[in-house]
Protein backbone atom coordinates (compact mmCIF):
# COMPACT_ATOMS: atom_id res chain seq x y z
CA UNK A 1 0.00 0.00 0.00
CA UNK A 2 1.55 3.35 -0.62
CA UNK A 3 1.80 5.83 1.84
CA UNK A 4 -1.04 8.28 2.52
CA UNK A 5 -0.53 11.80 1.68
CA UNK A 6 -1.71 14.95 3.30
CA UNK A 7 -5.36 14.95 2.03
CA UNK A 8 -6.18 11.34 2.77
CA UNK A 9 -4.68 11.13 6.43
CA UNK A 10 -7.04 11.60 9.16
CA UNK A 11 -6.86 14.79 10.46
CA UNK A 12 -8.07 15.81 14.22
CA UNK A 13 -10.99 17.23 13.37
CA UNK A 14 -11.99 14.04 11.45
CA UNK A 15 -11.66 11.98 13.80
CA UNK A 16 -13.53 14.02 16.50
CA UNK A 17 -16.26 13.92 14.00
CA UNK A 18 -16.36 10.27 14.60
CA UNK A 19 -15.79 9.82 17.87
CA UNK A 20 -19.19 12.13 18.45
CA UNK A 21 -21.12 10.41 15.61
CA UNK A 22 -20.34 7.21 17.81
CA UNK A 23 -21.03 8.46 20.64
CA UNK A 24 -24.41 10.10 19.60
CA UNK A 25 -25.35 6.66 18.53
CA UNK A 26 -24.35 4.64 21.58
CA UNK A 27 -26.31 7.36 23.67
CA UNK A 28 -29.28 6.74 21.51
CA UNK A 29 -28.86 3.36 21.88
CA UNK A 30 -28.57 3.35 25.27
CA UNK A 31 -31.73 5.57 25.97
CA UNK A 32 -33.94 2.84 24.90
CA UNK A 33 -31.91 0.75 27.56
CA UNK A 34 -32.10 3.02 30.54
CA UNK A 35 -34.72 5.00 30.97
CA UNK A 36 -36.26 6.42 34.64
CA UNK A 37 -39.24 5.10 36.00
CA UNK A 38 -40.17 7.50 38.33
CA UNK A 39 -41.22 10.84 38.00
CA UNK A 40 -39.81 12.31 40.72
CA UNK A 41 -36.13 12.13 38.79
CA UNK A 42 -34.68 9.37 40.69
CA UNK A 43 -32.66 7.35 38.37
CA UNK A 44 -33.67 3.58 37.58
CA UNK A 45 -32.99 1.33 35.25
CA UNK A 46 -35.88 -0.74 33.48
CA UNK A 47 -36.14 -3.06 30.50
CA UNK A 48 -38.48 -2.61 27.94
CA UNK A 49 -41.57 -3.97 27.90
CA UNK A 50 -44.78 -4.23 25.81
CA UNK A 51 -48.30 -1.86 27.54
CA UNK A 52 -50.05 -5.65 27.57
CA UNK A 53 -47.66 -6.72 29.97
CA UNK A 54 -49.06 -7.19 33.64
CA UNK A 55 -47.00 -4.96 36.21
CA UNK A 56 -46.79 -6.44 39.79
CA UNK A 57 -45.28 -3.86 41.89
CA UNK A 58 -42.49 -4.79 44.41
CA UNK A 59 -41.33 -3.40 47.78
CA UNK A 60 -38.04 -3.58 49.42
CA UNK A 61 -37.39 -2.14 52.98
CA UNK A 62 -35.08 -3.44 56.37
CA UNK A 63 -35.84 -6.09 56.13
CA UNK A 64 -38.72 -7.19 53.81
CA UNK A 65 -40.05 -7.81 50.65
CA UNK A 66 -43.17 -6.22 49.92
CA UNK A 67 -45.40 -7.60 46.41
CA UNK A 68 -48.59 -6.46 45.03
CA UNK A 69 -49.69 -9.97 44.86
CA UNK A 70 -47.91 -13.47 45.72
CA UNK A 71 -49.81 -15.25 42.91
CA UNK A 72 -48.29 -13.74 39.47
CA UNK A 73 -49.55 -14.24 36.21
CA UNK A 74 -47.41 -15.67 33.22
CA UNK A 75 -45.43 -13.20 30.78
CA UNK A 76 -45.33 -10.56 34.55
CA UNK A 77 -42.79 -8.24 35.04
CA UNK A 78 -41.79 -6.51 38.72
CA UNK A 79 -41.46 -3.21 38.96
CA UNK A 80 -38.65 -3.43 41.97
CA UNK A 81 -38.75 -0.07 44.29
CA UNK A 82 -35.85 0.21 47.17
CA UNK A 83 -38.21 2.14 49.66
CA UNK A 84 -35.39 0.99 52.47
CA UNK A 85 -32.02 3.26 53.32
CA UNK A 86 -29.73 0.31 52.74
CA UNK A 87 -28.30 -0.80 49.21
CA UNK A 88 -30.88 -3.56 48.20
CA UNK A 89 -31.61 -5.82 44.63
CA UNK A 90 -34.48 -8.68 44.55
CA UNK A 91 -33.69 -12.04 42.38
CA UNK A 92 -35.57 -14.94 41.41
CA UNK A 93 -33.51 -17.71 43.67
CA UNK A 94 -31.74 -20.53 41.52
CA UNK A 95 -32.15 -18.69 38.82
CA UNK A 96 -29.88 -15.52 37.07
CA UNK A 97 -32.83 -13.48 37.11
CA UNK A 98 -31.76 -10.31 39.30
CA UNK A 99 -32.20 -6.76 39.27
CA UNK A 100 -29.19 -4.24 39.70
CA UNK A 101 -28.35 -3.11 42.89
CA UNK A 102 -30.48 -0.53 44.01
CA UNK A 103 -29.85 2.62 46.03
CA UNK A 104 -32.90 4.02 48.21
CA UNK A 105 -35.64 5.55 45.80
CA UNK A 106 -33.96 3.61 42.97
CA UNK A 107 -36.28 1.44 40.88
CA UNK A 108 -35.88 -1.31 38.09
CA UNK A 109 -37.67 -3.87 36.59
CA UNK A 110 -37.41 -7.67 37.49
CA UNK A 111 -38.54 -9.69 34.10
CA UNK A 112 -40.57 -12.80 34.57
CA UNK A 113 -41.62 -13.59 31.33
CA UNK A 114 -39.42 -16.26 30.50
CA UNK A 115 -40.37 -18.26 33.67
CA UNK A 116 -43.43 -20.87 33.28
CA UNK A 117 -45.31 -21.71 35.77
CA UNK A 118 -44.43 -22.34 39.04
CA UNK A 119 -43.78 -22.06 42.55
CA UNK A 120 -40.69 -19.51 42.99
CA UNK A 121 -38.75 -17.83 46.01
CA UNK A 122 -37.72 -14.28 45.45
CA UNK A 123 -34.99 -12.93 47.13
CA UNK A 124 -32.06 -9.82 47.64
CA UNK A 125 -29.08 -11.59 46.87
CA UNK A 126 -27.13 -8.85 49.09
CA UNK A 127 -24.82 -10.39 52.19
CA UNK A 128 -26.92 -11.37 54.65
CA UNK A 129 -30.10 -9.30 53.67
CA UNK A 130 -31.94 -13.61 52.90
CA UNK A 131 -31.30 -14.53 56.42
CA UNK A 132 -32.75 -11.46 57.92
CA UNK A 133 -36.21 -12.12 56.41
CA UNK A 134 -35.86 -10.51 52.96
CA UNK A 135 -37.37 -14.17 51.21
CA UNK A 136 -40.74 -14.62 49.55
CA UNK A 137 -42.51 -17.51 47.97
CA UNK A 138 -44.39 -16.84 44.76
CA UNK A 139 -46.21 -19.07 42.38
CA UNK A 140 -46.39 -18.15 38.98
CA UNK A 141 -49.68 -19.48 37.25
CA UNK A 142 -51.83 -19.42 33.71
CA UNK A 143 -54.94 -18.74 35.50
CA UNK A 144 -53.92 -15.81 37.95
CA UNK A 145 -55.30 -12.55 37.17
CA UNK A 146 -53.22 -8.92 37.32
CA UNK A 147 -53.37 -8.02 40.54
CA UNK A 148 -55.34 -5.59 43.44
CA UNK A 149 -53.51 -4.09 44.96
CA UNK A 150 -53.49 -5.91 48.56
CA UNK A 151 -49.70 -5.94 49.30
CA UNK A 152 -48.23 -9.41 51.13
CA UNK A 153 -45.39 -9.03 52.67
CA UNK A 154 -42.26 -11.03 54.34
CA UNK A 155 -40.01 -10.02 56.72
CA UNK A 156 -41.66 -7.30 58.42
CA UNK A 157 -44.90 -6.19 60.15
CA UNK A 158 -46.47 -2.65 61.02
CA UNK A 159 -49.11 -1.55 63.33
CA UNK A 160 -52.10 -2.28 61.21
CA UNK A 161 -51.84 -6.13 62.91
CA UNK A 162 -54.38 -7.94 64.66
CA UNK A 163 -54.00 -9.05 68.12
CA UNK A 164 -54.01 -12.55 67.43
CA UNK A 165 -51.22 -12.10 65.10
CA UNK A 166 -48.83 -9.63 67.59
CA UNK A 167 -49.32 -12.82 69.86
CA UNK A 168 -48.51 -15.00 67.53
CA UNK A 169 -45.04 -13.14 66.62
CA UNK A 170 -44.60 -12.55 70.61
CA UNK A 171 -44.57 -16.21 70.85
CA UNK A 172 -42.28 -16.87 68.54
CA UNK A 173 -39.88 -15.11 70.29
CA UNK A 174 -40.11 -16.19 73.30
CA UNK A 175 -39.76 -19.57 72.37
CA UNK A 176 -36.62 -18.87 69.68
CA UNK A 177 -34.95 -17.72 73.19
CA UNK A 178 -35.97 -20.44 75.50
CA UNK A 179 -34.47 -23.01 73.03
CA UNK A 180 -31.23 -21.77 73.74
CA UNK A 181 -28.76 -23.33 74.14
CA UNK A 182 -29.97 -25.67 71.52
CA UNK A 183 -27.58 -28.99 69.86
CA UNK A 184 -26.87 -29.34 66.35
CA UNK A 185 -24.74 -31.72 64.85
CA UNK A 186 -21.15 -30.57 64.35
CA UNK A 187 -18.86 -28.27 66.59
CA UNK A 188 -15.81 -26.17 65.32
CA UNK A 189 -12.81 -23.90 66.28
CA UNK A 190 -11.04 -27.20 68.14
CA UNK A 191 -7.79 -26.87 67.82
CA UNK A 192 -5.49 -28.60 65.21
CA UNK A 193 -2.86 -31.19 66.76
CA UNK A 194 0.11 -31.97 64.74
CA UNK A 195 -0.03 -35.45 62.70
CA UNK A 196 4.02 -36.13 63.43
CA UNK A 197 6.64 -33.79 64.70
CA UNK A 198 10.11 -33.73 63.06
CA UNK A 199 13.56 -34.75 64.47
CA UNK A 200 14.43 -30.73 63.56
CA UNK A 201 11.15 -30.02 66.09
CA UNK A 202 9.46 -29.33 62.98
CA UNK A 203 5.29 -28.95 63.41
CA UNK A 204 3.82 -31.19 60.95
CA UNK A 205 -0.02 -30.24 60.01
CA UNK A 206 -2.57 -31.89 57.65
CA UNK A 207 -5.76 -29.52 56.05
CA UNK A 208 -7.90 -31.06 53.90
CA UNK A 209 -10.67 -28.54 52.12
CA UNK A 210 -13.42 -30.28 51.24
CA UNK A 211 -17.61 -29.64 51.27
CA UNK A 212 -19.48 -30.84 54.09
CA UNK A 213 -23.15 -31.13 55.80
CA UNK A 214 -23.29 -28.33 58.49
CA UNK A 215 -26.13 -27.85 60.78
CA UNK A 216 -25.90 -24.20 61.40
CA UNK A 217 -29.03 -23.98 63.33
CA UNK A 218 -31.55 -26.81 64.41
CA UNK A 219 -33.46 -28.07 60.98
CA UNK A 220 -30.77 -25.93 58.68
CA UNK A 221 -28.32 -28.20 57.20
CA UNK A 222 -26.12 -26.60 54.20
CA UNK A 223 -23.18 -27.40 52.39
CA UNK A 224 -20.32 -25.39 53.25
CA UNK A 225 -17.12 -25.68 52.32
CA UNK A 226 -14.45 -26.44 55.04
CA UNK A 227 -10.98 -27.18 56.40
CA UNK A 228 -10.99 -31.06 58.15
CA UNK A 229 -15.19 -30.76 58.42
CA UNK A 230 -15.53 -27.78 60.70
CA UNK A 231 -16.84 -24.61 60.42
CA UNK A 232 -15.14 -22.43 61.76
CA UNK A 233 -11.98 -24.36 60.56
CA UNK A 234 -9.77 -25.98 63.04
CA UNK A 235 -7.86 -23.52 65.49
CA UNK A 236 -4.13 -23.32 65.20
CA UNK A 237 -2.18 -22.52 68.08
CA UNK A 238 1.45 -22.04 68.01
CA UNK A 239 4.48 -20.46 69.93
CA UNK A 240 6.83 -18.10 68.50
CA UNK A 241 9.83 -19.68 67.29
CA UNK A 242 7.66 -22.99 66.27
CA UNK A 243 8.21 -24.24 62.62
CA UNK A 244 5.43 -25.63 61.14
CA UNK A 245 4.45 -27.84 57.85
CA UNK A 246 1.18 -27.69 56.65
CA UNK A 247 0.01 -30.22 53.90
CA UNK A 248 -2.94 -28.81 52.16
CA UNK A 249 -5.64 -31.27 50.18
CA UNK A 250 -7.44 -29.98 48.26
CA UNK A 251 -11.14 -31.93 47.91
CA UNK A 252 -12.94 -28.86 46.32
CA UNK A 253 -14.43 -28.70 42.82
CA UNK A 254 -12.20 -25.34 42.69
CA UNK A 255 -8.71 -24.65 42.68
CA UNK A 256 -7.38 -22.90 45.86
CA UNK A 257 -4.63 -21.90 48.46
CA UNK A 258 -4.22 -20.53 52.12
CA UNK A 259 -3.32 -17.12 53.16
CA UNK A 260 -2.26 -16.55 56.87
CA UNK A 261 -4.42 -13.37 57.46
CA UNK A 262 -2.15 -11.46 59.80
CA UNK A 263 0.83 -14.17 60.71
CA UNK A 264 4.18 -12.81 59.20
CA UNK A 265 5.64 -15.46 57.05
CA UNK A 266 7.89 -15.13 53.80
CA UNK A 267 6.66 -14.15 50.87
CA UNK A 268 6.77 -17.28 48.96
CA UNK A 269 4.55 -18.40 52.11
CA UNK A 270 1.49 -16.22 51.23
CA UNK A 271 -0.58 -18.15 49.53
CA UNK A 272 -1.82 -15.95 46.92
CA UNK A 273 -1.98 -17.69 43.46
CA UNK A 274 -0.20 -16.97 40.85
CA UNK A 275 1.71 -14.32 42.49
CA UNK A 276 3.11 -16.52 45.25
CA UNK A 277 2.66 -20.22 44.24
CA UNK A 278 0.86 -22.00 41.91
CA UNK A 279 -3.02 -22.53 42.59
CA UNK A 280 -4.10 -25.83 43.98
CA UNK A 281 -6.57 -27.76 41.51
CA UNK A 282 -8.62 -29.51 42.78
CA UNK A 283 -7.51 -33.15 43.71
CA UNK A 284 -3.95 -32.09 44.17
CA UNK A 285 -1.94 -31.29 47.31
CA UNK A 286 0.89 -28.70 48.21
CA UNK A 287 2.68 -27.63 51.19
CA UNK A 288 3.12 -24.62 53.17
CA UNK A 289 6.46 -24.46 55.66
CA UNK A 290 7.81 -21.48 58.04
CA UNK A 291 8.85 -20.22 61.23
CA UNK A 292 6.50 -18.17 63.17
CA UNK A 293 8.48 -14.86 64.86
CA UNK A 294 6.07 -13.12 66.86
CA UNK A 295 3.20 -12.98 68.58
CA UNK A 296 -0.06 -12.28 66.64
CA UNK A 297 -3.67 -13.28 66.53
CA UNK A 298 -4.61 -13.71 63.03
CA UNK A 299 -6.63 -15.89 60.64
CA UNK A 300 -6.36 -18.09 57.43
CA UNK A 301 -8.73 -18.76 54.75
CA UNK A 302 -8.41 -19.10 51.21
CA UNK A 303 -7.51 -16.23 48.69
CA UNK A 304 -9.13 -17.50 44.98
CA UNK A 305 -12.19 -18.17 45.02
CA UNK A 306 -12.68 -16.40 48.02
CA UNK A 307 -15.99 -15.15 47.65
CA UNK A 308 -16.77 -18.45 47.43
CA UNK A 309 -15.04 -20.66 49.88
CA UNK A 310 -14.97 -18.42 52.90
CA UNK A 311 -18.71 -17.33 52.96
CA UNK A 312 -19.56 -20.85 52.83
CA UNK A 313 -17.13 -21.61 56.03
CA UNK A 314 -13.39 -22.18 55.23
CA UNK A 315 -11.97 -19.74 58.05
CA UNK A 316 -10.23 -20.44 60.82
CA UNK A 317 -8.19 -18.72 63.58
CA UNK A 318 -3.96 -18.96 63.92
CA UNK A 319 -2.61 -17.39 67.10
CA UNK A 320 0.84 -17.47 67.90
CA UNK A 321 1.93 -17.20 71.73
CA UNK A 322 0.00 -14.67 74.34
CA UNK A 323 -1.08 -11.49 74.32
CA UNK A 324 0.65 -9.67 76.16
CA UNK A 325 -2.15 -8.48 79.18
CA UNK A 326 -2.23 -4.82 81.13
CA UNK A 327 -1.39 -6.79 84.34
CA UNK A 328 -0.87 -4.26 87.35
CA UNK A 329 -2.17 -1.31 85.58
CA UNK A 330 -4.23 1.07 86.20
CA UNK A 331 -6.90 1.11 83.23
CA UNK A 332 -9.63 4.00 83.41
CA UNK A 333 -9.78 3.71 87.38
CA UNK A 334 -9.96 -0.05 87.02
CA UNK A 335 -6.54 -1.52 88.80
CA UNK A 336 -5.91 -4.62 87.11
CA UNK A 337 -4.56 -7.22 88.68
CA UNK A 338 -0.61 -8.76 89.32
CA UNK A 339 -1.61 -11.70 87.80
CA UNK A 340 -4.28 -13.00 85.45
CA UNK A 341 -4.85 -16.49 85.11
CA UNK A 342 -7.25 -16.63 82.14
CA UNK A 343 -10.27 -18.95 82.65
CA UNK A 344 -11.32 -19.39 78.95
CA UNK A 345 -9.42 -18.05 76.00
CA UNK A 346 -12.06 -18.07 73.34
CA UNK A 347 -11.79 -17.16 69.33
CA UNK A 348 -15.20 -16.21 68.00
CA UNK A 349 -15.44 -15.56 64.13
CA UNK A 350 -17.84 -13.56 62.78
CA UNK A 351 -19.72 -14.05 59.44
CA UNK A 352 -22.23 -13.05 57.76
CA UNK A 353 -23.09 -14.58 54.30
CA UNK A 354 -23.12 -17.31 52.41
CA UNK A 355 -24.89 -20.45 53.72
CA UNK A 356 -23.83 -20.10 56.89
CA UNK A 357 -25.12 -16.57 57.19
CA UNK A 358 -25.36 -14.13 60.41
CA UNK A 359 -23.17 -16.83 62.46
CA UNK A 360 -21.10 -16.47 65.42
CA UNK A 361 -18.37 -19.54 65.41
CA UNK A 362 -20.09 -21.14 62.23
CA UNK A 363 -23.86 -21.10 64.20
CA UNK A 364 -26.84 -19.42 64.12
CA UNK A 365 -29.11 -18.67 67.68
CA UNK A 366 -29.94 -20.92 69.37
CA UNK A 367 -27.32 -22.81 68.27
CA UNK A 368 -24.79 -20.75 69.28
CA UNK A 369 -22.89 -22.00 72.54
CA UNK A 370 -22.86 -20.05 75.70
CA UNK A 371 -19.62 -18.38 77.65
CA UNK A 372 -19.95 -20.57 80.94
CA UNK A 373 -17.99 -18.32 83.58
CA UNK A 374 -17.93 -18.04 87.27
CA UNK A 375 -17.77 -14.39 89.31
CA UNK A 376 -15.12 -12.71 88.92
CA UNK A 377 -13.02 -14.97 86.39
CA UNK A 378 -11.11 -13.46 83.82
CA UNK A 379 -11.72 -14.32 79.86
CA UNK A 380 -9.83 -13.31 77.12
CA UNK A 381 -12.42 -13.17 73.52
CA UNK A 382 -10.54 -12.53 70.46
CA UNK A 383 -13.22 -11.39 67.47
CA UNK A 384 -12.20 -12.26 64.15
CA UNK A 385 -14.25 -10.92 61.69
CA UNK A 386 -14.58 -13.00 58.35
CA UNK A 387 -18.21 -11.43 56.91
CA UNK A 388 -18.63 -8.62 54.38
CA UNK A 389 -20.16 -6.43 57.15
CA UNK A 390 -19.13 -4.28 60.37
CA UNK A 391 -20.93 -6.05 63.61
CA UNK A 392 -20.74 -4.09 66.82
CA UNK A 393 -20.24 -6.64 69.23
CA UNK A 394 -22.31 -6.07 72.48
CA UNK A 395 -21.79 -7.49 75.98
CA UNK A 396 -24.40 -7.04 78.64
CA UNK A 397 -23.74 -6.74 82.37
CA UNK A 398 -19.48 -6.93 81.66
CA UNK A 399 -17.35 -3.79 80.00
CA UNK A 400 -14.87 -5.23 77.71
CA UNK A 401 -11.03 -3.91 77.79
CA UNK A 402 -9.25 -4.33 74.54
CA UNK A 403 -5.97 -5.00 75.23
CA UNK A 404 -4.93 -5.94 71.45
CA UNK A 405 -5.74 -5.05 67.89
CA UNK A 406 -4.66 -7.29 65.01
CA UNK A 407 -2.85 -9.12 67.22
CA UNK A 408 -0.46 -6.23 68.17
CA UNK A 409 -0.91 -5.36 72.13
CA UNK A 410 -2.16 -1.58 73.17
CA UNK A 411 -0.09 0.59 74.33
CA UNK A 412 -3.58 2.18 76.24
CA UNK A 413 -5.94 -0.37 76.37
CA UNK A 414 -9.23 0.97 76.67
CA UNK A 415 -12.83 0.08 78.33
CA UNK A 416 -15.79 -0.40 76.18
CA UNK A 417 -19.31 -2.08 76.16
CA UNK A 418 -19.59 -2.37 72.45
CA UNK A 419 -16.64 -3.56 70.26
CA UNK A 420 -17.03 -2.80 66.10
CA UNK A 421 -15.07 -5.17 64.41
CA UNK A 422 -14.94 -4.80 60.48
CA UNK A 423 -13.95 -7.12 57.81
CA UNK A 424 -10.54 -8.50 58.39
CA UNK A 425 -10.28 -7.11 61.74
CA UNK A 426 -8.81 -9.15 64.60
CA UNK A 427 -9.99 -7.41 67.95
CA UNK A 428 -8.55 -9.19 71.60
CA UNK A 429 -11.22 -8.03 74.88
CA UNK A 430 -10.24 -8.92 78.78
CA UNK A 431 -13.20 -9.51 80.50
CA UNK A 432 -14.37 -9.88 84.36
CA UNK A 433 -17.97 -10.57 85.21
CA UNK A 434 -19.14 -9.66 88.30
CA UNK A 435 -22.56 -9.80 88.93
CA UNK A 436 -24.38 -13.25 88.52
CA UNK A 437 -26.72 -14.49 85.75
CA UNK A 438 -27.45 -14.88 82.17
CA UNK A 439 -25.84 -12.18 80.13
CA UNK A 440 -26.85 -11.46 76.51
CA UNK A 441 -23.74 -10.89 74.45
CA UNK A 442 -24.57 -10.49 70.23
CA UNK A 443 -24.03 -8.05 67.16
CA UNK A 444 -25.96 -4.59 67.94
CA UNK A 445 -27.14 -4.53 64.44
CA UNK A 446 -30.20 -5.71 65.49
CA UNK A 447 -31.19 -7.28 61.83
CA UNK A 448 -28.27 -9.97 62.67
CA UNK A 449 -29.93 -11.04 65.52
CA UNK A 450 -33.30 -10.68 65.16
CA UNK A 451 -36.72 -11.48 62.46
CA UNK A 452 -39.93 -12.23 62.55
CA UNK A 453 -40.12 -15.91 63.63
CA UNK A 454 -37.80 -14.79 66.54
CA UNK A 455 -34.24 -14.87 67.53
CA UNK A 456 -31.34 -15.76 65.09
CA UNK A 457 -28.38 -15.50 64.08
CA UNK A 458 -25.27 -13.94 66.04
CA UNK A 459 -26.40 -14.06 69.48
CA UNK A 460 -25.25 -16.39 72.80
CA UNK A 461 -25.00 -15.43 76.22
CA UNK A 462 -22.82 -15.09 79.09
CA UNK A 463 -23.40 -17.53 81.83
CA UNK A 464 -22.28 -15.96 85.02
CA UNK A 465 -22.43 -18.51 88.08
């Protein structure tokens, strides 16, 4: 080809010319797309659909899904509106069907058309918002009719109910809290003994992540994934200067490593694939080795396919040596004692999604399993926060010192009643109960902790004898 001369090269203002013309189009285009459907301004995003199409209007709040009708004809579309404060979006459950996140006052259609008939559960797909009562069953049919207007709702209740059903809700409650502590089948956070230690005093470890039944609450049995069948994973416990081996199996349908959330190890140790080691397919094995050098309170989960795996349960705690403790200070007016010999050391992990959901050590209230104490012992509670949400942890009757964060002692350890621990966080409390009785001790976001049918989720209590 020969070269171009001046009059045929593209000059600037050619190609601006373009670049508009483009862009004129791809705005036209995408006005058919997006369009608002409310006439106040607030932005929403809607697909098209045809005037015979029958509208079912949809209601999402804290936490609740609100419908026009339960009983939807064929060929329906939702129109979705977030009348809540919180970020919400409303899907058709096993299915892809979803509508985009949606900020308060934002609205968007939900298509139904392509469903047939059917019994269906709608619900939002955000972290945690299914467990705390934002689920509805619907049943699409050929013979319902467009419908009246009489909302149904899940998930929430006003003041327009009868007595009969206040009662009704009243006893549910009472009963969720009188069937604590309740059993389920499987218990996690024991701690991890070594299979075989070295001549060299090496630590020698197996992990096997694989999927597993877990009862997270009595009746609710899910498959979660997990290190050696518990949720929260086994607890590993070391002291500084320990070397330890750890021989990971992989029994997941997805490749995957380990990352040592807060323990200082060497690079090649990190367990981030590629960057640091190959990833793990599933079926194969590797090995992780190093020396611990300090003190820490940390975690480890995996790092691909996180969003899977550690929802679903594969979290654990690592410590490494003691905290160091305030003994024989003064802390706010409160002289701490010479000595404290700890009565319970206790890891609780918070989560939040997934299957195991609004969980405090991988189960749901009544499940959970109560802090048995006597007066005036001294506990040491290290949160560990592996959700997708903040939870101010709440203790009633007991102020909680933190004495460590991430691991890394205080240099002024302070007093609190209500500890918020975000994702990733690592949080260490000193506690001393005093007064006698049955203490409630949960997440202050009450949503975690409470619905409807009664008390759930990240809630135990404080046993003080």
């Amino acid at each position: 080809m020969p070269p171009s001369t001046p009059d045929d090269r593209p000059n600037a203002f050619s190609i601006f010319a373009a670049l508009a013309g483009l862009a004129g189009f791809a705005l036209a285009a995408l006005a058919v797309i997006v369009v608002s459907v409310n006439d106040g301004g607030d932005s929403g995003v809607a697909v098209q659909s045809s005037p015979e199409m029958v509208h079912v209007g949809a209601s999402l709040t804290e936490f609740a899904i609100t419908l026009d009708a339960t009983e939807i004809p064929v060929g329906a579309m939702l129109e979705v509106t977030n009348d809540g404060s919180a970020v919400h979006n409303l899907a058709v459950k096993g299915t892809d069907i979803i509508t985009p996140d949606l900020n308060a006052g934002e609205t968007a259609m939900l298509d139904l058309s392509n469903l047939p008939a059917g019994d269906y559960t709608l619900v939002c797909a955000v972290a945690g918002h299914e467990g705390a009562g934002m689920t509805l069953a619907i049943t699409i049919s050929e013979s319902a009719s467009a419908p009246s207007g009489d909302a149904v709702a899940s998930g929430a209740h006003d003041g327009t109910m009868t007595k009969e059903e206040a009662d009704r809700l009243d006893d549910l409650m009472m009963a969720s809290m009188n069937a604590f502590p309740a059993e389920t089948e499987g218990v996690g956070n024991e701690k991890l003994e070594p299979v075989s230690i070295e001549a060299d005093g090496t630590k020698v470890f197996e992990l096997t992540a694989g999927l597993i039944d877990w009862e997270v609450e009595p009746g609710k049995v899910v498959e979660a994934w997990a290190y050696n069948g518990q949720v929260p994973a086994p607890w590993i416990d070391l002291e500084v200067g320990d070397t330890a081996r750890f021989i990971l199996t992989n029994n997941t349908p997805l490749g995957t490593d380990i990352h040592w959330h807060g323990i200082t190890v060497p690079n090649d140790q990190d367990g981030v694939a590629p960057y640091t080691q190959e990833i793990v397919k599933s079926g194969e094995t590797y090995t992780y080795e190093f020396t611990v050098v300090e003190e820490m309170v940390g975690m480890y989960h995996a790092h691909a396919h996180s969003q899977v795996s550690v929802p679903n349960g594969m979290f654990g705690t690592f410590t490494v040596g003691d905290v160091d403790l305030p003994v024989g200070r003064n802390i706010s007016g409160v002289q701490i004692p010479d000595r404290v010999d700890l009565a319970l050391e206790l890891p609780m992990v918070l989560n939040d999604a997934g299957v195991i959901g609004y969980s405090l050590n991988g189960k749901s209230f009544p499940a959970t399993s109560p802090i048995s104490l006597e007066q005036g012992d001294w506990a040491l509670i290290h949160y560990l926060n592996e959700g997708l949400q903040s939870h101010p942890m709440h203790l009633h009757g007991t102020r909680q010192l933190v004495v460590a964060k991430d691991g890394v002692p205080l240099d002024s350890p302070y007093w609190l009643d209500t500890v918020n621990v975000a994702p990733g966080e690592r949080y260490s409390v000193l506690i001393n109960p005093q007064d006698p009785g049955v203490w409630v001790f949960h997440c202050h976001i009450l949503t975690h902790v409470e619905r409807a049918e009664g008390m759930f989720g990240m809630v135990t209590a404080m046993i003080v004898s």
